[in-house]
PDB file of N, CA and C in Angstrom:
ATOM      1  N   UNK A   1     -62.370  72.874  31.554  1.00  0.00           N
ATOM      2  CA  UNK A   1     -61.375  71.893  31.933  1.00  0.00           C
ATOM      3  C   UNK A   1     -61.132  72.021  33.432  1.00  0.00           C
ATOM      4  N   UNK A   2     -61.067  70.971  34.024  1.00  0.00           N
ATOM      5  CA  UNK A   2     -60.437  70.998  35.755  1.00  0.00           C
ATOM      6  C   UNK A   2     -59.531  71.119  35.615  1.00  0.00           C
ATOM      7  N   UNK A   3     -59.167  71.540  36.931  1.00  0.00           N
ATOM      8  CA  UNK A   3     -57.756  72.608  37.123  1.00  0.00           C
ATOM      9  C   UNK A   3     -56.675  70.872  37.228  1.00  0.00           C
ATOM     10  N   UNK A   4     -57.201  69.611  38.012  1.00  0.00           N
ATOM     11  CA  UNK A   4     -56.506  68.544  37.790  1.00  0.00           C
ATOM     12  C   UNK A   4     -55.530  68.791  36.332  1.00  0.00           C
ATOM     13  N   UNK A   5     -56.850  68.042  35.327  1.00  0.00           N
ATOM     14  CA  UNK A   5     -56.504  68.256  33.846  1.00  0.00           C
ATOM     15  C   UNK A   5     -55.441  69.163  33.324  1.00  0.00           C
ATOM     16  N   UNK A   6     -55.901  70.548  33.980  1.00  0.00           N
ATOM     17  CA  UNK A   6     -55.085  71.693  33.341  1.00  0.00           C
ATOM     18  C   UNK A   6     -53.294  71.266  33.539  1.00  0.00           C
ATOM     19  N   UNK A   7     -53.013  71.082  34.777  1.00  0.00           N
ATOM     20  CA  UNK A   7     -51.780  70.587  35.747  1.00  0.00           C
ATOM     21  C   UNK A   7     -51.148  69.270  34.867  1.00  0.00           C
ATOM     22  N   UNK A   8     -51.966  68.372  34.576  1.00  0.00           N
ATOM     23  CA  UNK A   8     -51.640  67.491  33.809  1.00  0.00           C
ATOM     24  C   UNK A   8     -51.334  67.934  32.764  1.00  0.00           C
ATOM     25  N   UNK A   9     -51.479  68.313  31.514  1.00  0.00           N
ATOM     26  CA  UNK A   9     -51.331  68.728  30.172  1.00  0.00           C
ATOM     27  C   UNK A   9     -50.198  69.714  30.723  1.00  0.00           C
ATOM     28  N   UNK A  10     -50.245  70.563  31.125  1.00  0.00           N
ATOM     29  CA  UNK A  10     -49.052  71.108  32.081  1.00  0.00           C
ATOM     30  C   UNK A  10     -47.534  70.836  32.209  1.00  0.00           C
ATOM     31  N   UNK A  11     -47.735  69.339  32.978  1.00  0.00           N
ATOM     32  CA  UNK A  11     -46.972  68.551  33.360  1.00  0.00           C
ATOM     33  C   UNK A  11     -46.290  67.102  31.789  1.00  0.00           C
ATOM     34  N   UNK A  12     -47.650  67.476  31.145  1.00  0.00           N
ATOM     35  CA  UNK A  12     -46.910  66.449  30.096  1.00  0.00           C
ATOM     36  C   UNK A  12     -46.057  67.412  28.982  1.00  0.00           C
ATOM     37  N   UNK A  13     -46.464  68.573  29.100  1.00  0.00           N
ATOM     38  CA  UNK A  13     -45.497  69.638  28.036  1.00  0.00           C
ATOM     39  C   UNK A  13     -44.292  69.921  28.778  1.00  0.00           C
ATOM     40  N   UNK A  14     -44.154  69.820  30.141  1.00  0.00           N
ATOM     41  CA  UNK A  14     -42.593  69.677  31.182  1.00  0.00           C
ATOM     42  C   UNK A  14     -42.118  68.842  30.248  1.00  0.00           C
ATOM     43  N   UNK A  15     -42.755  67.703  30.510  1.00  0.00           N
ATOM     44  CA  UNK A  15     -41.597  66.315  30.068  1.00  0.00           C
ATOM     45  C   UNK A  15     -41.206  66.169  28.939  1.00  0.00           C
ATOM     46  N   UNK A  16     -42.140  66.849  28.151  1.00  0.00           N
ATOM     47  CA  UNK A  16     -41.734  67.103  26.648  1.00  0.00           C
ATOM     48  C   UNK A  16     -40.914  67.856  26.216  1.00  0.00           C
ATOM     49  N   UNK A  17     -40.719  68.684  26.965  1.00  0.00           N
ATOM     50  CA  UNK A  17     -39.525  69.711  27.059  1.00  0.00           C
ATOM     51  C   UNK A  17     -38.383  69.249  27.679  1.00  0.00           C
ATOM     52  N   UNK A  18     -38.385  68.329  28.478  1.00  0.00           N
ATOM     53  CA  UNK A  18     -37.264  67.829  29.221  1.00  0.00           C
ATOM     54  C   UNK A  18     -36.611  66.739  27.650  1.00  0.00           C
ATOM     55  N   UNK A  19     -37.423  65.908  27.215  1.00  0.00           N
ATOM     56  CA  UNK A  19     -36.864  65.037  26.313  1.00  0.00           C
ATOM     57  C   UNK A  19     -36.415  65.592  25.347  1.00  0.00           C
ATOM     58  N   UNK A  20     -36.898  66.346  25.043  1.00  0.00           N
ATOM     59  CA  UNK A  20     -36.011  67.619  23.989  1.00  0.00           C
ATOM     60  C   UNK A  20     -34.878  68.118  24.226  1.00  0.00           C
ATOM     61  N   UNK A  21     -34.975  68.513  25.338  1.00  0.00           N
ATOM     62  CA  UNK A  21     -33.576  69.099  26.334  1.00  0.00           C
ATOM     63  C   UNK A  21     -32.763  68.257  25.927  1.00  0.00           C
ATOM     64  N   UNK A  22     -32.787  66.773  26.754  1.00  0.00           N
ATOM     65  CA  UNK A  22     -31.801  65.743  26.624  1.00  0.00           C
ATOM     66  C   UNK A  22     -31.269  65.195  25.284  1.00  0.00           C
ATOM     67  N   UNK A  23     -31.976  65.569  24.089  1.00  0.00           N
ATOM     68  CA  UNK A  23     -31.524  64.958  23.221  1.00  0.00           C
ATOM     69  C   UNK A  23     -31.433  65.551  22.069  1.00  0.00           C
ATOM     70  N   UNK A  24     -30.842  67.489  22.433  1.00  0.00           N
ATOM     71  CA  UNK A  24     -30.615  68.420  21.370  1.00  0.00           C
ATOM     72  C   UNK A  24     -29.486  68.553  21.195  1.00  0.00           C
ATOM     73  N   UNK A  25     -28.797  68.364  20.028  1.00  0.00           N
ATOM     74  CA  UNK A  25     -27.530  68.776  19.303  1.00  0.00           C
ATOM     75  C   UNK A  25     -26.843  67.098  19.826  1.00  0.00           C
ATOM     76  N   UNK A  26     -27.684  66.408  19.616  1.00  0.00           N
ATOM     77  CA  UNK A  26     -26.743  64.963  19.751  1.00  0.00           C
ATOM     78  C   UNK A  26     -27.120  64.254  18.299  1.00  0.00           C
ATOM     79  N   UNK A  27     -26.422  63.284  17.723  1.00  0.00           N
ATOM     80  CA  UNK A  27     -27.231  62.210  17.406  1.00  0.00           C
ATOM     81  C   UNK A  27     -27.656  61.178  17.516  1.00  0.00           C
ATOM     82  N   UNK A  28     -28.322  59.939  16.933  1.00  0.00           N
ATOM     83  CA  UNK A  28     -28.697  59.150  17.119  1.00  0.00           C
ATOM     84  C   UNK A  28     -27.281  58.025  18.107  1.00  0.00           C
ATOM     85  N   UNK A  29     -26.142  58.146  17.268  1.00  0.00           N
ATOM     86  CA  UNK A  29     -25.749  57.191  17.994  1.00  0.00           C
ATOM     87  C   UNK A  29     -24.686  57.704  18.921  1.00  0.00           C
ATOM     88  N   UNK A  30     -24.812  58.694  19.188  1.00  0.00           N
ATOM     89  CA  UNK A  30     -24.330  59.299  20.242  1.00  0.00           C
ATOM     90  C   UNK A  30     -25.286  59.135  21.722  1.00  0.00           C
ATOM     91  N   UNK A  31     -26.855  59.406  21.220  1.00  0.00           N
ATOM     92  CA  UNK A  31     -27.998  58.625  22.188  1.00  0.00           C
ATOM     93  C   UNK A  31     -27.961  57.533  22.471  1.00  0.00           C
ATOM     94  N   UNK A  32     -27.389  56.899  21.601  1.00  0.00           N
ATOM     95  CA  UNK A  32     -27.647  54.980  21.804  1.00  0.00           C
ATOM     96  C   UNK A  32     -26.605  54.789  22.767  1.00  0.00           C
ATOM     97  N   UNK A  33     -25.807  55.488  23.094  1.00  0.00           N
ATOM     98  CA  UNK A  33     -24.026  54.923  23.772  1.00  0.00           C
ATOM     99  C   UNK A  33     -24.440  55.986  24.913  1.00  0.00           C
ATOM    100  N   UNK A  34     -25.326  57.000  25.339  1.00  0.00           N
ATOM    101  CA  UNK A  34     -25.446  57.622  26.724  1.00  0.00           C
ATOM    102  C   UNK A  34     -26.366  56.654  27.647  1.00  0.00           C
ATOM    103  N   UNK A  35     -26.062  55.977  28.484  1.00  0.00           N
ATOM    104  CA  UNK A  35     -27.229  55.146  29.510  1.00  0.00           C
ATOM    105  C   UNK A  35     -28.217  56.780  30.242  1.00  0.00           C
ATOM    106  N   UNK A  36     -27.315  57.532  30.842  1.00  0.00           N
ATOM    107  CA  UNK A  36     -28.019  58.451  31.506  1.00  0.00           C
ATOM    108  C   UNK A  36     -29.221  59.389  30.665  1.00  0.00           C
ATOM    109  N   UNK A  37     -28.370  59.490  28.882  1.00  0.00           N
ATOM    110  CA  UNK A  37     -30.157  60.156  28.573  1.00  0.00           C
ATOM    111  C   UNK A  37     -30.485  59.369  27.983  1.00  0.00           C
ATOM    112  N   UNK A  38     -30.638  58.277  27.489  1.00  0.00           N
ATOM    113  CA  UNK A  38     -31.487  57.447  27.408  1.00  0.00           C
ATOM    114  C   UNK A  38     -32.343  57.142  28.699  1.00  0.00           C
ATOM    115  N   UNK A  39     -31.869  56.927  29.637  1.00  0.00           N
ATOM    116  CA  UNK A  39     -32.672  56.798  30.657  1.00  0.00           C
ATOM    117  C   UNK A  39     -33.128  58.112  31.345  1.00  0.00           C
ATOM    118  N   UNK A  40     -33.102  59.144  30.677  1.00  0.00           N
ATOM    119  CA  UNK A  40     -33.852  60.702  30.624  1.00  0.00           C
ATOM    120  C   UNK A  40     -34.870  60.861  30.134  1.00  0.00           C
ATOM    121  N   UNK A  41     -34.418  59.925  28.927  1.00  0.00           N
ATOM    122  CA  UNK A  41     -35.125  60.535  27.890  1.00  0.00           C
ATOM    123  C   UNK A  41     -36.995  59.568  27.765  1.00  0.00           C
ATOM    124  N   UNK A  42     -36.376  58.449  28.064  1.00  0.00           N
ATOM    125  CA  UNK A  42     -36.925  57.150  28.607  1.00  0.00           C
ATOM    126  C   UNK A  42     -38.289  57.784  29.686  1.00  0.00           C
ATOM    127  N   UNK A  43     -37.434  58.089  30.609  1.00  0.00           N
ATOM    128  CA  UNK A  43     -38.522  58.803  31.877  1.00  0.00           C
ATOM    129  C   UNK A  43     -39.230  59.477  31.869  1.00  0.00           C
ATOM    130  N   UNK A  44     -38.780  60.666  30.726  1.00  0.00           N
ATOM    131  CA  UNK A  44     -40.092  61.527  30.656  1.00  0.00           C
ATOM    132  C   UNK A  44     -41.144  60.986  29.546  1.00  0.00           C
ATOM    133  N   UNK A  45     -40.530  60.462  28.667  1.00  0.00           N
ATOM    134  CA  UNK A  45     -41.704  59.865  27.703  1.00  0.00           C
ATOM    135  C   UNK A  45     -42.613  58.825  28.376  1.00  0.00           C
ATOM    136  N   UNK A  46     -42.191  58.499  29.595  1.00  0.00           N
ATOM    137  CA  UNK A  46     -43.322  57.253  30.141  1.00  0.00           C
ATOM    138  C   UNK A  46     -44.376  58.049  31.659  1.00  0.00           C
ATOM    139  N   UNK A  47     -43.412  59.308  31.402  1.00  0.00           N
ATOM    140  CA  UNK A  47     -44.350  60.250  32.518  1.00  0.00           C
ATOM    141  C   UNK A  47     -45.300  60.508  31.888  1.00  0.00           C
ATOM    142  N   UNK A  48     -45.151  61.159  30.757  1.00  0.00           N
ATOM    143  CA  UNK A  48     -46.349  61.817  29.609  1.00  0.00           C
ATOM    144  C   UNK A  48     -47.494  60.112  29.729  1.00  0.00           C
ATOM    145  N   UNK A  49     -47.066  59.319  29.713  1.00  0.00           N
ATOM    146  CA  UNK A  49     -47.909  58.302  29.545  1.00  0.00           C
ATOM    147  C   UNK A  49     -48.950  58.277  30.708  1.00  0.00           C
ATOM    148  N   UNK A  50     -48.075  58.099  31.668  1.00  0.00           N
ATOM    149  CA  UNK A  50     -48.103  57.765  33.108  1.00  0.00           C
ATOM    150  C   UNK A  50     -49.170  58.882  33.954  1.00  0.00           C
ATOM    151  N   UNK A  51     -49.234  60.414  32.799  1.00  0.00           N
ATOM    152  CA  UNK A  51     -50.072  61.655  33.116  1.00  0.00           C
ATOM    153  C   UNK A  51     -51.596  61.035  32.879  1.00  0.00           C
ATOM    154  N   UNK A  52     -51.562  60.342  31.497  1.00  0.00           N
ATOM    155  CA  UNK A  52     -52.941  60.146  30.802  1.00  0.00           C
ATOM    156  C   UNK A  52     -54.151  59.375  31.524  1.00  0.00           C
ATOM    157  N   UNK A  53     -53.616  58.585  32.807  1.00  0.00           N
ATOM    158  CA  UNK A  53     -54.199  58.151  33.893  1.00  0.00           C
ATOM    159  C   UNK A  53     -55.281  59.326  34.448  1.00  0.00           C
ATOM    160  N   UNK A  54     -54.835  60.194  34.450  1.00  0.00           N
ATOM    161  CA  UNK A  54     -55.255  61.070  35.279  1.00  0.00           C
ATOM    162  C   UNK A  54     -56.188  62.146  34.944  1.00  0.00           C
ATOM    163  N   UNK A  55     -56.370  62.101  33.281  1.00  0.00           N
ATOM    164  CA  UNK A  55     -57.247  62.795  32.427  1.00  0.00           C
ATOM    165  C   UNK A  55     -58.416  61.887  32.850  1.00  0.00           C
ATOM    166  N   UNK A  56     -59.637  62.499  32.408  1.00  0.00           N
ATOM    167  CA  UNK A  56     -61.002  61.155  32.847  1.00  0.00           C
ATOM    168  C   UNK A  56     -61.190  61.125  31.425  1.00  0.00           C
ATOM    169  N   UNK A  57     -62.109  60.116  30.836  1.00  0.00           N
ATOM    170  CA  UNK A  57     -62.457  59.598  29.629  1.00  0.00           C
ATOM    171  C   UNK A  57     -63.301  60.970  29.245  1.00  0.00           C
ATOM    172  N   UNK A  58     -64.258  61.367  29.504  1.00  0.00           N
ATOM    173  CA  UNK A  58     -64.854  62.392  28.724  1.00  0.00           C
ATOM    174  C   UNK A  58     -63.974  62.981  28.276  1.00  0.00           C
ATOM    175  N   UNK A  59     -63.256  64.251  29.213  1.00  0.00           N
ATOM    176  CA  UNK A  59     -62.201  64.730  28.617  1.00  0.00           C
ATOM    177  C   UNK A  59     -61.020  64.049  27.226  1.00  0.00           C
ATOM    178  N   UNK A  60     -60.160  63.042  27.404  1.00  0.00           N
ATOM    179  CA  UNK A  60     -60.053  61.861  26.682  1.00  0.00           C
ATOM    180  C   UNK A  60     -60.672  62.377  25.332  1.00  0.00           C
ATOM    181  N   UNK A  61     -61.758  61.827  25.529  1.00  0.00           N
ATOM    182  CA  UNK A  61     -62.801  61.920  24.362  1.00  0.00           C
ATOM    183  C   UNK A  61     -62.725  63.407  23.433  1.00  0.00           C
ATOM    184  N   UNK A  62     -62.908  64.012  24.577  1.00  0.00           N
ATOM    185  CA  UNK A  62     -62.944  65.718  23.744  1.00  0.00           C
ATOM    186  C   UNK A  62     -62.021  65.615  23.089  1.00  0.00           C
ATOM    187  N   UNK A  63     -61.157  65.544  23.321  1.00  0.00           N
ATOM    188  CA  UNK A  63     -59.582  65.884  22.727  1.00  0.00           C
ATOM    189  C   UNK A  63     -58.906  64.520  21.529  1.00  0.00           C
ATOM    190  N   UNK A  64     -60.297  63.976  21.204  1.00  0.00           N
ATOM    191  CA  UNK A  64     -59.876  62.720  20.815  1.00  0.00           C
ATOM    192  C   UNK A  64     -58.983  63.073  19.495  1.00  0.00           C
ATOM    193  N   UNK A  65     -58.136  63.978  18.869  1.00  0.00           N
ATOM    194  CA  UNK A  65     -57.078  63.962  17.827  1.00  0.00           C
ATOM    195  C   UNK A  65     -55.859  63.195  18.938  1.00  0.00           C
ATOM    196  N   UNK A  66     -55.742  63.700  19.907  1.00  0.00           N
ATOM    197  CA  UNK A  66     -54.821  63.442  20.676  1.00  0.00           C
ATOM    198  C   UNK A  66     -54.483  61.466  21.269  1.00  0.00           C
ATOM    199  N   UNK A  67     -53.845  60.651  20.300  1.00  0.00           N
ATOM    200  CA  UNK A  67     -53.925  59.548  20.656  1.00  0.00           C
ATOM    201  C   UNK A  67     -53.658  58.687  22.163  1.00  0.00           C
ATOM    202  N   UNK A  68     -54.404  59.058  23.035  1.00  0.00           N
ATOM    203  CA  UNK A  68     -54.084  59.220  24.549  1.00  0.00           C
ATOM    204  C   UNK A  68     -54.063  57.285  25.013  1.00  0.00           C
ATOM    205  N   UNK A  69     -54.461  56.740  24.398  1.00  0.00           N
ATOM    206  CA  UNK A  69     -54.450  55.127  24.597  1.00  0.00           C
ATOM    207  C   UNK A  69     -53.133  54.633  24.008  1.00  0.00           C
ATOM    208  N   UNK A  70     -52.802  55.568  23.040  1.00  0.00           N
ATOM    209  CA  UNK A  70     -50.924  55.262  22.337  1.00  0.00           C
ATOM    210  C   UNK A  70     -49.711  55.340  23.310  1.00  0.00           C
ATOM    211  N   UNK A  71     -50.011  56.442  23.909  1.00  0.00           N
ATOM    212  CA  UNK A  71     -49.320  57.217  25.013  1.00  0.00           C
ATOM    213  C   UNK A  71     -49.296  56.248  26.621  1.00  0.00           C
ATOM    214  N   UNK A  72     -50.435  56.331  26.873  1.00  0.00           N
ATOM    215  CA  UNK A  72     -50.573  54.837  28.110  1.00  0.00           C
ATOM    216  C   UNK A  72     -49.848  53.515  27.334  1.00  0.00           C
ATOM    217  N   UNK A  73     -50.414  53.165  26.202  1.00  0.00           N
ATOM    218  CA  UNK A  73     -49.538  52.060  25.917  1.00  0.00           C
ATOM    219  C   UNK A  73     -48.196  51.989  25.886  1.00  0.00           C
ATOM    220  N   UNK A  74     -47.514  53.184  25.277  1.00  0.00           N
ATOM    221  CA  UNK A  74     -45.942  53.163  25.455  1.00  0.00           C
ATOM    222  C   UNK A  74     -45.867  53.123  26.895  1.00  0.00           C
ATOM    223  N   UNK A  75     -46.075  54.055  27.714  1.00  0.00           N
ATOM    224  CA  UNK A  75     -45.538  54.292  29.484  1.00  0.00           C
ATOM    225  C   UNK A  75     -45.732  52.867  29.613  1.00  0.00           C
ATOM    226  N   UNK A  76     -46.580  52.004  29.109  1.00  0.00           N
ATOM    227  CA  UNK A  76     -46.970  50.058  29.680  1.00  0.00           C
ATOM    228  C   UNK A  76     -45.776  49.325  29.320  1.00  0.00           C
ATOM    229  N   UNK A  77     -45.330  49.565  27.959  1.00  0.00           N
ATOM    230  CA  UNK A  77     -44.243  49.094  27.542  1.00  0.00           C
ATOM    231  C   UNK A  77     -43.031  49.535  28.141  1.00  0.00           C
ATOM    232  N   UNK A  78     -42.938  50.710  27.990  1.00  0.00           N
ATOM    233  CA  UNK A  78     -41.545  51.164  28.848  1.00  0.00           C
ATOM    234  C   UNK A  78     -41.256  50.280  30.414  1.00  0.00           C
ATOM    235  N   UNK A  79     -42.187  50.279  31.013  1.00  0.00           N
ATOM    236  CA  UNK A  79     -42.071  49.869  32.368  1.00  0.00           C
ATOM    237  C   UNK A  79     -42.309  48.716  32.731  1.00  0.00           C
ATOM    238  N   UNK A  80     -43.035  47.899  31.520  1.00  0.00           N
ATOM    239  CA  UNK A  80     -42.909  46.259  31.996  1.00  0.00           C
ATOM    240  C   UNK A  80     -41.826  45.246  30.997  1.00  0.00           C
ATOM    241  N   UNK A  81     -41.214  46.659  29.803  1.00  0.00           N
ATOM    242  CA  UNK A  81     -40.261  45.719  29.500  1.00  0.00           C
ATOM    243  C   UNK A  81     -38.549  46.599  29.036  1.00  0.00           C
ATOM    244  N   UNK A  82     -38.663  47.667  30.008  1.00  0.00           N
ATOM    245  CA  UNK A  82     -37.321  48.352  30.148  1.00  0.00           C
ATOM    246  C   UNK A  82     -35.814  47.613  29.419  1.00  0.00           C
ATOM    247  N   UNK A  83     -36.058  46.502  29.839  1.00  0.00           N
ATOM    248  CA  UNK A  83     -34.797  45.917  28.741  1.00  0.00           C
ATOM    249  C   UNK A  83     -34.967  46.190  27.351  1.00  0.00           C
ATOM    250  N   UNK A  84     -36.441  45.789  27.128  1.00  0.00           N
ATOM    251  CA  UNK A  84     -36.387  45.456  25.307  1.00  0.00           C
ATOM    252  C   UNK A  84     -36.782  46.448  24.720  1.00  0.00           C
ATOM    253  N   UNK A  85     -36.255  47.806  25.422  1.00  0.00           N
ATOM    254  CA  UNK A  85     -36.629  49.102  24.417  1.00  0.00           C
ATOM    255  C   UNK A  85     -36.212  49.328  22.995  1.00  0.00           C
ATOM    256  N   UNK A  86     -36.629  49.827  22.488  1.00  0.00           N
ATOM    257  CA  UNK A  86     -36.365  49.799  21.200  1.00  0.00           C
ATOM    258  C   UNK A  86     -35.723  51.359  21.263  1.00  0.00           C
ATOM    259  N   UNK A  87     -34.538  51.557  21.008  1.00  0.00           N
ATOM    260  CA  UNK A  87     -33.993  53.027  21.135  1.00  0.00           C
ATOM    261  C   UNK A  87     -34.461  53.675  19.716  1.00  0.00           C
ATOM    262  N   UNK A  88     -34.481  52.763  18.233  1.00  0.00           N
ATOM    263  CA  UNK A  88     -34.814  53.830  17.649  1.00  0.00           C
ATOM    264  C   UNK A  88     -36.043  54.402  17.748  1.00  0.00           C
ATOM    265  N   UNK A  89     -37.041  53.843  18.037  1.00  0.00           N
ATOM    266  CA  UNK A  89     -38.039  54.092  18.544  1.00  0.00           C
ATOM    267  C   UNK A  89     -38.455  55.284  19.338  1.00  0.00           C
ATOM    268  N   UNK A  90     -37.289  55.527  20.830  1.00  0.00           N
ATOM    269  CA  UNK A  90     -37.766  56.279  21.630  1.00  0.00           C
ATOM    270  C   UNK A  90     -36.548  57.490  21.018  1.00  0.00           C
ATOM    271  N   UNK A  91     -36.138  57.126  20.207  1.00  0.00           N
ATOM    272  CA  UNK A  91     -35.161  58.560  19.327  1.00  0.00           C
ATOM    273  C   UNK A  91     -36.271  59.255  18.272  1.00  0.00           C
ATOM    274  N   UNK A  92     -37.312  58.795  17.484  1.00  0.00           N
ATOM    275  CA  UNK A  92     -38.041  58.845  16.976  1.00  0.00           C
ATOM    276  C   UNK A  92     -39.351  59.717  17.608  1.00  0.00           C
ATOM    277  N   UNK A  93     -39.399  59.343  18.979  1.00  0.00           N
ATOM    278  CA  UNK A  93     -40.773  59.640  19.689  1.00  0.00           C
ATOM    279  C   UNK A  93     -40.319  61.267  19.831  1.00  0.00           C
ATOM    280  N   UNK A  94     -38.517  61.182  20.934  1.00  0.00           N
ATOM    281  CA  UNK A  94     -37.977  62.290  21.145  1.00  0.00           C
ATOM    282  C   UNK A  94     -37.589  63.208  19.977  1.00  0.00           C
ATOM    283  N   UNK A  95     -37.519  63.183  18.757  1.00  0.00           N
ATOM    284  CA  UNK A  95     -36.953  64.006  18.040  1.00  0.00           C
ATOM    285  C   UNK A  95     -38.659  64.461  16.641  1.00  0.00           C
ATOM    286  N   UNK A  96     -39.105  63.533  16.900  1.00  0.00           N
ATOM    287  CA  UNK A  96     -40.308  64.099  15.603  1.00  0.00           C
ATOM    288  C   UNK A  96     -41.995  63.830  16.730  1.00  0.00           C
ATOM    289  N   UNK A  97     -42.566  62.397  17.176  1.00  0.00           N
ATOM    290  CA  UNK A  97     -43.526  62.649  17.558  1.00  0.00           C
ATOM    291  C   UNK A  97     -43.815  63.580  19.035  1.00  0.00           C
ATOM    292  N   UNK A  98     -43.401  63.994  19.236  1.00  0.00           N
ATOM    293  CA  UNK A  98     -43.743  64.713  20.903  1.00  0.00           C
ATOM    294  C   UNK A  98     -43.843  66.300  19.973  1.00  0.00           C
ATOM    295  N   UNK A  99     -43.029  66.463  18.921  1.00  0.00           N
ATOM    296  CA  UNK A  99     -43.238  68.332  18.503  1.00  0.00           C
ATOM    297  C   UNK A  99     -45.332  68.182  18.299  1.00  0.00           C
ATOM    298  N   UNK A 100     -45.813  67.385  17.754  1.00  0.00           N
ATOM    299  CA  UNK A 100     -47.052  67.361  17.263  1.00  0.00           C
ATOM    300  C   UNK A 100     -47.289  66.945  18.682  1.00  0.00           C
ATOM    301  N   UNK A 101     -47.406  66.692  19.713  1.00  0.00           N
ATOM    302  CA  UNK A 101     -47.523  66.426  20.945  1.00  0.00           C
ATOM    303  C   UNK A 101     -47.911  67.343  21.566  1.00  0.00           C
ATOM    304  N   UNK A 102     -46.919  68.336  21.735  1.00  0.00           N
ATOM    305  CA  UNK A 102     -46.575  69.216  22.664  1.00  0.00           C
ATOM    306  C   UNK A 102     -47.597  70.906  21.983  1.00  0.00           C
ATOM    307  N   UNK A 103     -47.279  70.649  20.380  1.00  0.00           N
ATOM    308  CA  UNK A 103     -48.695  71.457  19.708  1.00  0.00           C
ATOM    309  C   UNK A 103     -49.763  71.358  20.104  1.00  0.00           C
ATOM    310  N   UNK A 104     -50.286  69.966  20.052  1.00  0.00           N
ATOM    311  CA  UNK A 104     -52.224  69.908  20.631  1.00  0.00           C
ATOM    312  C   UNK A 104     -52.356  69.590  22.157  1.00  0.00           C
ATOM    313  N   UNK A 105     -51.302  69.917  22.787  1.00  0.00           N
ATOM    314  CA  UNK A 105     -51.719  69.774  24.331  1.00  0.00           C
ATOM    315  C   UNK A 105     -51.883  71.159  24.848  1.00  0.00           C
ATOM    316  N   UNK A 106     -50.751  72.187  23.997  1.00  0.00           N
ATOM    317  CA  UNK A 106     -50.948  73.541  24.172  1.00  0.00           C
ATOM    318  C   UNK A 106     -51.830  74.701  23.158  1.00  0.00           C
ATOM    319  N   UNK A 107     -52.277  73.560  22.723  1.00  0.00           N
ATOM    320  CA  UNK A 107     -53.923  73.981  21.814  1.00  0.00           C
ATOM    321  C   UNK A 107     -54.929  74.015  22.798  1.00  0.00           C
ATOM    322  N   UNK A 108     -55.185  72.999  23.804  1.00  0.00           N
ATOM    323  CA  UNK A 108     -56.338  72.370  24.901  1.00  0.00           C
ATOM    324  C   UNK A 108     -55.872  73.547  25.934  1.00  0.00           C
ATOM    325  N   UNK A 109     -54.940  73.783  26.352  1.00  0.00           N
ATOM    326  CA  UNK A 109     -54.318  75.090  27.160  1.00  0.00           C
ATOM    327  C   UNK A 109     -54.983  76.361  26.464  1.00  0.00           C
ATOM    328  N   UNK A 110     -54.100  76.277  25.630  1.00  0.00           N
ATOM    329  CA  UNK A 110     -54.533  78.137  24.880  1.00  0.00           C
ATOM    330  C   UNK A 110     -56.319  78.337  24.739  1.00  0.00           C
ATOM    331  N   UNK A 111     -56.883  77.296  24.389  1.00  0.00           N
ATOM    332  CA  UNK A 111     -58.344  77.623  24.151  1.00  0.00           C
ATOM    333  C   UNK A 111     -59.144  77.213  25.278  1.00  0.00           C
ATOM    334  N   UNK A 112     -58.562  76.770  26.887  1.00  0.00           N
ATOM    335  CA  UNK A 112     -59.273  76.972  28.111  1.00  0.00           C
ATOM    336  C   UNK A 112     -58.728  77.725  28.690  1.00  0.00           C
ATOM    337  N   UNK A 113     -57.880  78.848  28.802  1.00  0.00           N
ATOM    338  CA  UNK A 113     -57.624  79.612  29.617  1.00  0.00           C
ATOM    339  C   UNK A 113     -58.222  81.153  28.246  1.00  0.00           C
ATOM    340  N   UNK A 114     -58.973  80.956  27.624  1.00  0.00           N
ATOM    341  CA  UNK A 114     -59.716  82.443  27.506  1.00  0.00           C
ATOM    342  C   UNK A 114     -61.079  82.303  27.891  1.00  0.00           C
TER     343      UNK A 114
END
């Protein structure tokens, strides 16, 4: 793996950790009524997107469990239609899909750094 790559996967387990941060020991509609973590929580899930740019397709490919065209598509959505987010949606992404996320990105970590 290039050290790019490495930095990236890196950088998308930050943000995954950050959206976690923002949205532990709350609930749902306690999220829906915060503008600031929603718009936390918002940011890092469209960074993780916004990372996948920066992987090259082979790589991509290797790692293909990892739905990396899902991930660009949300960061597309987030940012060309910021009004019409769907909060349960990004309560959903933050609280169940990013744990399986944040597992196979630090799978691609753990088995290139031996």
């Amino acid at each position: 793996m290039k050290n790019n790559e490495y930095q990236c996967i890196r950088k998308m387990i930050d943000y995954i950790n950050r959206a976690e941060k923002y949205t532990e020991n709350i609930n749902f509609e306690e999220f829906s009524e915060d503008t600031m973590i929603i718009d936390a929580t918002v940011f890092a899930i469209s960074q993780i997107g916004e990372l996948v740019k920066n992987l090259d397709k082979d790589f991509q490919n290797k790692y293909n469990n990892i739905k990396w065209h899902i991930l660009k598509g949300l960061r597309n959505r987030i940012i060309h239609d910021y009004e019409g987010i769907n909060l349960e949606l990004i309560w959903s992404i933050a609280k169940k899909d990013i744990i399986q996320l944040r597992y196979d990105l630090q799978q691609i970590l753990d088995n290139n750094e031996n």
